[in-house]
Protein backbone atom coordinates (compact mmCIF):
# COMPACT_ATOMS: atom_id res chain seq x y z
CA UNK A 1 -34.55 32.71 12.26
CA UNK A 2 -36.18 30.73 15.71
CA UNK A 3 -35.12 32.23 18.80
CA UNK A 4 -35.39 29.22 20.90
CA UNK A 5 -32.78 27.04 18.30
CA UNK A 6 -30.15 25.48 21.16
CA UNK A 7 -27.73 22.37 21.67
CA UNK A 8 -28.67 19.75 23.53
CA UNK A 9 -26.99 16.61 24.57
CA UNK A 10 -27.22 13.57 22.72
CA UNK A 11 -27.78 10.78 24.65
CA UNK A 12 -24.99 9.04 23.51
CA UNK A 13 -22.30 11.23 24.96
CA UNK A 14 -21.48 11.29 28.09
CA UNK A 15 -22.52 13.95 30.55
CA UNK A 16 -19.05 14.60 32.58
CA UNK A 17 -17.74 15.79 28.99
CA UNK A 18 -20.42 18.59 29.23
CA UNK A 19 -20.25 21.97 30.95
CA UNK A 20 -23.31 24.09 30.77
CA UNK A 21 -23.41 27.86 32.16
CA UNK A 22 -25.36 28.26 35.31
CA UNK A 23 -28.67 29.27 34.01
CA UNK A 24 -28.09 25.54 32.05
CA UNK A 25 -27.18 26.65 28.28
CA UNK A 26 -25.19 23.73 27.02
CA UNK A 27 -21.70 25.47 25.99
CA UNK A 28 -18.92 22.64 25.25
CA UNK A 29 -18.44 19.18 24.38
CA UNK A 30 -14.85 17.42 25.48
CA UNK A 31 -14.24 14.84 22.93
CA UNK A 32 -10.83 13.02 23.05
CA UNK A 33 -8.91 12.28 18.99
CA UNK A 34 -10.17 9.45 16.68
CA UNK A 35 -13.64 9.17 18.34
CA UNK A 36 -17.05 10.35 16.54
CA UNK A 37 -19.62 12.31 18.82
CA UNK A 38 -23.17 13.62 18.71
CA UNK A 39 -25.26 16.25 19.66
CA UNK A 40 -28.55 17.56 19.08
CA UNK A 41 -29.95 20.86 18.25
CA UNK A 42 -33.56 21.94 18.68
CA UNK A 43 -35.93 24.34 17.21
CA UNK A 44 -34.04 24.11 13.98
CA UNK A 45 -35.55 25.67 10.92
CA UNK A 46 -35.84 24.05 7.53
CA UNK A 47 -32.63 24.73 5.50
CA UNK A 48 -29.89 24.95 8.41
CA UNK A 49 -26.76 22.50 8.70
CA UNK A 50 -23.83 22.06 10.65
CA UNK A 51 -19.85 22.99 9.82
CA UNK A 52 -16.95 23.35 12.06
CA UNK A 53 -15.22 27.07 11.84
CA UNK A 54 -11.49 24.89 12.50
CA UNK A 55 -12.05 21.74 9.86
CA UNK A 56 -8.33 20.70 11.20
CA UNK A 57 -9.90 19.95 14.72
CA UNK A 58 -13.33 19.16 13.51
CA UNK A 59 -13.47 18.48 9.62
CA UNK A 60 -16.82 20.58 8.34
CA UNK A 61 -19.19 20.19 5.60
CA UNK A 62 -15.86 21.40 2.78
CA UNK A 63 -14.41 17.66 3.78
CA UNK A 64 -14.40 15.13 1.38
CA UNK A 65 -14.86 11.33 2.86
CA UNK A 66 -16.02 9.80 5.76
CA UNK A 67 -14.53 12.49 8.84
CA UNK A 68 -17.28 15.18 7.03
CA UNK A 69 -19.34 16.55 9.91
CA UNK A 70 -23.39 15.61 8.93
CA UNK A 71 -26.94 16.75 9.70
CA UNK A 72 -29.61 14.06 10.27
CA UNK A 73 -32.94 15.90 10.62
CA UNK A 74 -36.24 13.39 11.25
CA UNK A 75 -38.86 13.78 8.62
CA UNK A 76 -41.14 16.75 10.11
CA UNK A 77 -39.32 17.28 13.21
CA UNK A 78 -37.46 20.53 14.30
CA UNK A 79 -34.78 18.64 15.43
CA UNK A 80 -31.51 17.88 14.09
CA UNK A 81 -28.83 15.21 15.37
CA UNK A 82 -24.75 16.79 14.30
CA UNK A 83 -22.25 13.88 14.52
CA UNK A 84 -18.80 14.81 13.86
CA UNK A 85 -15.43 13.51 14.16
CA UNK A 86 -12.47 14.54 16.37
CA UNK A 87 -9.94 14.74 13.83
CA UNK A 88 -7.14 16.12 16.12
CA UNK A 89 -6.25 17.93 19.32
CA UNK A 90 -7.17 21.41 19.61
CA UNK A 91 -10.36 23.95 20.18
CA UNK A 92 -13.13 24.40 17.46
CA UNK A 93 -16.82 25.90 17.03
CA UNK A 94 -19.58 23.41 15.48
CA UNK A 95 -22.79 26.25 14.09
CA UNK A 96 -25.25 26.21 12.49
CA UNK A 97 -25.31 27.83 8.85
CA UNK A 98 -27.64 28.65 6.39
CA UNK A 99 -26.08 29.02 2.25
CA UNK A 100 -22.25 30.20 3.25
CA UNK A 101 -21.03 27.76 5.74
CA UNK A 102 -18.30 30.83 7.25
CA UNK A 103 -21.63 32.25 8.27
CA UNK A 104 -23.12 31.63 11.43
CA UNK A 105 -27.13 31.31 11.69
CA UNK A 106 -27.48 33.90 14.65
CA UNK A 107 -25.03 33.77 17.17
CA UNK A 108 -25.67 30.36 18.28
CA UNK A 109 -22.52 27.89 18.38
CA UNK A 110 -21.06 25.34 20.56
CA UNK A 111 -17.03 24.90 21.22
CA UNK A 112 -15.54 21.39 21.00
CA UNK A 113 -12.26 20.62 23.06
CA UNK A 114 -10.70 17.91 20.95
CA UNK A 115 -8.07 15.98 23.73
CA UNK A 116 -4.73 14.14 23.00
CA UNK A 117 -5.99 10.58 23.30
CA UNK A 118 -3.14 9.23 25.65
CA UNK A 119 -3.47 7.89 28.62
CA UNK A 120 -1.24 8.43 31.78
CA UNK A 121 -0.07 4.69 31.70
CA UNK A 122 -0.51 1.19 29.81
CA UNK A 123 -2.97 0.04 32.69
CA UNK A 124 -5.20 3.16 31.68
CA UNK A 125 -5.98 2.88 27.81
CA UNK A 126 -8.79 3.50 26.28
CA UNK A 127 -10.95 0.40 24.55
CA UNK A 128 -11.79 -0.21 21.43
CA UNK A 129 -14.60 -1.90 20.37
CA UNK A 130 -14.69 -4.44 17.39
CA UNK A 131 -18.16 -5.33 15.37
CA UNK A 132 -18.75 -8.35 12.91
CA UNK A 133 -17.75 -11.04 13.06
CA UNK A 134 -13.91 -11.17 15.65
CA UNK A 135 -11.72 -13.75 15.94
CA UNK A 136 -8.86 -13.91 18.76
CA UNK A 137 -5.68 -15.84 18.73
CA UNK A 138 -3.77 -15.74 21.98
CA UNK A 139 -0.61 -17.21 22.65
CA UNK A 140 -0.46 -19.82 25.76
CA UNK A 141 1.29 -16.99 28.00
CA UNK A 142 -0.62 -14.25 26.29
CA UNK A 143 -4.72 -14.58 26.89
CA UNK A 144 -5.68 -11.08 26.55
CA UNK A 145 -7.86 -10.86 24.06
CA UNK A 146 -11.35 -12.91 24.03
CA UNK A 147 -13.49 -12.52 20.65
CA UNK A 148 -16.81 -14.13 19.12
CA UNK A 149 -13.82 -17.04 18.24
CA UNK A 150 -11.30 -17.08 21.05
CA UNK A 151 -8.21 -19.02 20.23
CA UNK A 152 -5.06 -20.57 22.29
CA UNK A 153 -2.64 -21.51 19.69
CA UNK A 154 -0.52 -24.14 20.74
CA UNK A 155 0.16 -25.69 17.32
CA UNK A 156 3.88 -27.42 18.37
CA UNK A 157 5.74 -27.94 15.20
CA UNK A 158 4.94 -24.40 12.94
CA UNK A 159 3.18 -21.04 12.59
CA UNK A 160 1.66 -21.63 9.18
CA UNK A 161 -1.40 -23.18 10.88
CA UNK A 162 -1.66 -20.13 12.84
CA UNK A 163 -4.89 -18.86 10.93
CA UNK A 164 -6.80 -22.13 10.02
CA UNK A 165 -9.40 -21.67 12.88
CA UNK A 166 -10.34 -18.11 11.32
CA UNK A 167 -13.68 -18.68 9.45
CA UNK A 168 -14.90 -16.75 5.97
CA UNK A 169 -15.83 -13.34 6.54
CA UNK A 170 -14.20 -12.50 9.24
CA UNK A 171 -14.20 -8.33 10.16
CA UNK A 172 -11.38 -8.29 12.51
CA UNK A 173 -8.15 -10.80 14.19
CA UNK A 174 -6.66 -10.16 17.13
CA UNK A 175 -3.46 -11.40 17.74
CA UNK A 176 -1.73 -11.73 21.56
CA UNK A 177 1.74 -12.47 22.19
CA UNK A 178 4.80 -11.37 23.34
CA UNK A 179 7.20 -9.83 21.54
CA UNK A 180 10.65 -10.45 21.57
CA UNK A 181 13.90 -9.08 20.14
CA UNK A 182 15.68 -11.55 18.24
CA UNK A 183 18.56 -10.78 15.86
CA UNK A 184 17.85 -6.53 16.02
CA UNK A 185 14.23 -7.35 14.93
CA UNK A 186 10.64 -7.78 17.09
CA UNK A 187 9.15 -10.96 16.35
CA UNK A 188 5.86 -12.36 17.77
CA UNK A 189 6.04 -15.62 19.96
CA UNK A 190 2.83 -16.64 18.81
CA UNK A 191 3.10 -20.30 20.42
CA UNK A 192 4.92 -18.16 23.61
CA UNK A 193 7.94 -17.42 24.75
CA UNK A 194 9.45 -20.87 25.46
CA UNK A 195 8.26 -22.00 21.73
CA UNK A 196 10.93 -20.28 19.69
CA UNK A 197 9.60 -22.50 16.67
CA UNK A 198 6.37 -20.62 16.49
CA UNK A 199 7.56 -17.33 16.24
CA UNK A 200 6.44 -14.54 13.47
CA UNK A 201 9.61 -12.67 12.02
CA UNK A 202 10.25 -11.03 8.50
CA UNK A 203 11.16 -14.26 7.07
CA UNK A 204 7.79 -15.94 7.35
CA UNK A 205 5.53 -13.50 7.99
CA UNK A 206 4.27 -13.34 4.65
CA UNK A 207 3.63 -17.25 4.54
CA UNK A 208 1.68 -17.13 7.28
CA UNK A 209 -0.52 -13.30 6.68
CA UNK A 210 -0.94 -14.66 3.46
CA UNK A 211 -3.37 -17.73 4.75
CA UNK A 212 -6.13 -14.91 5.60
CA UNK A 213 -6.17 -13.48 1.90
CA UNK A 214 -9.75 -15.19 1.36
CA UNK A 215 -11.04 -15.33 4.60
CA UNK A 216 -11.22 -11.97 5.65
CA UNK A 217 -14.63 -10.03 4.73
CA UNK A 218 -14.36 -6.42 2.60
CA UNK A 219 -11.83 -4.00 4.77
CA UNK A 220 -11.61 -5.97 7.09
CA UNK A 221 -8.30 -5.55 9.94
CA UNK A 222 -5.27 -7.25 11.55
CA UNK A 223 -4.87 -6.30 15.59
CA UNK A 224 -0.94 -7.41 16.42
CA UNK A 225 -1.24 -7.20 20.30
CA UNK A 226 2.37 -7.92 20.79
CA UNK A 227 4.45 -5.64 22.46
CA UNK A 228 6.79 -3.38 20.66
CA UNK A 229 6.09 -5.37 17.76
CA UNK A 230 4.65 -1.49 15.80
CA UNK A 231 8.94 -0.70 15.74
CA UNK A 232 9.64 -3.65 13.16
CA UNK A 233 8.00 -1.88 10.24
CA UNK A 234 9.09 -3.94 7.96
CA UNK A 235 7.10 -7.05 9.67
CA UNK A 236 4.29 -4.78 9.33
CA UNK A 237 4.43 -3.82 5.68
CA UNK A 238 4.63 -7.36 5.00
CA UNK A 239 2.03 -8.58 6.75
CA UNK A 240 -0.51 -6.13 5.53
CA UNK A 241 0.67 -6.91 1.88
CA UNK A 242 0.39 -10.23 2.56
CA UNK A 243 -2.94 -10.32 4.23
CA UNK A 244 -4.65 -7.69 1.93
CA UNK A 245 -5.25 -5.99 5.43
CA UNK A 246 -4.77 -3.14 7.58
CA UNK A 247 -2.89 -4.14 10.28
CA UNK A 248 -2.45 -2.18 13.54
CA UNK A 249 0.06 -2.63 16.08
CA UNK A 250 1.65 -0.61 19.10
CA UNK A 251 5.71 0.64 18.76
CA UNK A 252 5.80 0.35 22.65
CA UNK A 253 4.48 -2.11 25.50
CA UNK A 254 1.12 -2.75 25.93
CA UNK A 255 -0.35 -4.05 29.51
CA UNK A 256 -0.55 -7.69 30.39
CA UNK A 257 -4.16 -7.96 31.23
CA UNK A 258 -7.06 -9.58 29.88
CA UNK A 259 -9.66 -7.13 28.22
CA UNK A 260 -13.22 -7.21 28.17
CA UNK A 261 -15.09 -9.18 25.16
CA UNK A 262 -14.68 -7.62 21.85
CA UNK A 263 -12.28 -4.97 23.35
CA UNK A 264 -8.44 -4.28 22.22
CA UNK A 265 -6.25 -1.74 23.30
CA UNK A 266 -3.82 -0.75 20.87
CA UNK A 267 -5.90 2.35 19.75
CA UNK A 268 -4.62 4.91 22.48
CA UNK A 269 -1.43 6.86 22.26
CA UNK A 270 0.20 5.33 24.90
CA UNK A 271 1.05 2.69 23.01
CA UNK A 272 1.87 4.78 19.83
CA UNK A 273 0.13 2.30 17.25
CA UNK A 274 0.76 2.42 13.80
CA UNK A 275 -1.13 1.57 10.26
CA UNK A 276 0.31 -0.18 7.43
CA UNK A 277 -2.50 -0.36 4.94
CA UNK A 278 -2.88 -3.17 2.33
CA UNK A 279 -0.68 -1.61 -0.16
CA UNK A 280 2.26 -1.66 2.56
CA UNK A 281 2.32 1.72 3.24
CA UNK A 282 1.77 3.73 6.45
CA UNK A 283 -1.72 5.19 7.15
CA UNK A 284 -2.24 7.80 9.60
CA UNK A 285 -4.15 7.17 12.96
CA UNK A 286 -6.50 9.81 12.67
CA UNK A 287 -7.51 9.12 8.86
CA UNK A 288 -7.46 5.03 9.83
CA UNK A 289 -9.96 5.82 12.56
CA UNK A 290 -12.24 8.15 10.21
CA UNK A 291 -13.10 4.83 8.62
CA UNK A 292 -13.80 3.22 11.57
CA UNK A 293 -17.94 2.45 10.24
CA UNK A 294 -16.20 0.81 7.20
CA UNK A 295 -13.93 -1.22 9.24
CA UNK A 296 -16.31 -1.69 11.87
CA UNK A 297 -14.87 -0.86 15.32
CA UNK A 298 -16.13 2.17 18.19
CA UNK A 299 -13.21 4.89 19.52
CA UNK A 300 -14.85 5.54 22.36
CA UNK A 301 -15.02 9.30 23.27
């Protein structure tokens, strides 16, 4: 076994989520839940992959699906690229191993700190980033969200022409709004909050999701940006159902603010979001944002 094998930083991550010993050996990454991360390791000999030694905080190479921690080694080259995902909070060790993955090659490893992602407040969440092709549909008192299509719905007379500016293949639509308690139940005032007309409740939610069955591309996802609007589930399994969707949405209030290009916010605990999958049934954060290449959108670390 090489001597000289050690972890280096990928460039990708960021250095203040580093700490190295004084003489400079890179020791630990900081990585905060639902993100992906890399690192490098050098001097690697033929034959040697990655695992995690806690696959609940780091899923290793015994995972089945998309969270699986992978080796990339370059054709000829000594060095190999780990990415893993930050499954949930909690320590782990990411080593290399040769044929039993328990096994450490030497005694060369680096720990992971996997962080609750939650910020301290609304005003301080962490951004997600959406790829292909993003539409956003803001109500007139609601512009937070701008997207390759950026929409301000102010249809007069009804909802159901809420989705006709989304174009085929679409990966991802954002929706912003308020949201509103009327009779016991959260409802999105997609045309704003002096247009009671144009709201989305339970009763014609699934008229209106429905409209996207068709135009949104292979797994793609719904972004509800309405606040609160995550604690009428029911809204949520319908709209998924209807949509053939995922559909994420927050149970508490989100910030009024307008957010960078291609950005949402709902992915950060503050908000507590939740995932009703097409079928209409809950999905878990962290195995939602395992699939995040699939669905196309960046948890930042």
């Amino acid at each position: 076994m090489s001597s000289s094998m050690k972890f280096v930083r990928h460039p990708s991550f960021p250095i203040d989520n580093c700490f190295f010993t004084g003489s400079g050996w890179f020791w630990k990454m900081v990585v905060r839940e639902w993100a992906f991360a890399q690192l490098d390791i050098t001097d690697v000999e033929d034959g040697l992959q990655a695992t995690s030694n806690n696959p609940t905080i780091v899923p290793g190479v015994f995972e089945q699906g998309p969270k699986r921690i992978t080796s990339t080694r370059a054709a000829g080259a000594q060095k190999v690229t780990v990415r893993f995902y930050a499954n949930a909070a909690g320590f782990t060790f990411v080593h290399l191993f040769d044929k039993d993955p328990v096994l450490a090659a030497q005694d060369i490893r680096i720990q992971v700190e996997v962080q609750t992602r939650r910020a301290a407040s609304a005003a301080d969440v962490t951004l997600t980033q959406l790829g292909g092709k993003t539409v956003a549909i803001n109500a007139p008192d609601a512009k937070a969200y701008e997207m390759d299509k950026t929409v301000v719905y102010t249809n007069a007379t009804t909802p159901l022409t809420l989705f006709d500016e989304v174009p085929n293949g679409t990966n991802h639509v954002v929706l912003a709004s308020h949201g509103i308690e009327v009779n016991d139940k959260i409802c999105m005032f997609i045309g704003g909050a002096t247009a009671p007309s144009l709201r989305l409740d339970v009763d014609n939610c699934e008229e209106v999701f429905a409209k996207l069955k068709g135009k949104m591309a292979d797994n793609g996802v719904v972004w509800l940006g309405g606040c609160t609007i995550g604690s009428n589930q029911e809204f949520l399994k319908k709209a998924a159902k209807a949509s053939g969707c995922p559909v994420v949405a927050p149970v508490m209030v989100l910030q009024k603010k307008s957010f960078p290009k291609g950005h949402i916010d709902m992915l950060d605990g503050v908000g507590i979001p939740l995932v009703f999958g097409p079928e209409g049934k809950p999905i878990s954060l962290t195995d939602f944002c395992g699939r995040q290449d699939t669905h196309q959108f960046t948890v930042p670390v």
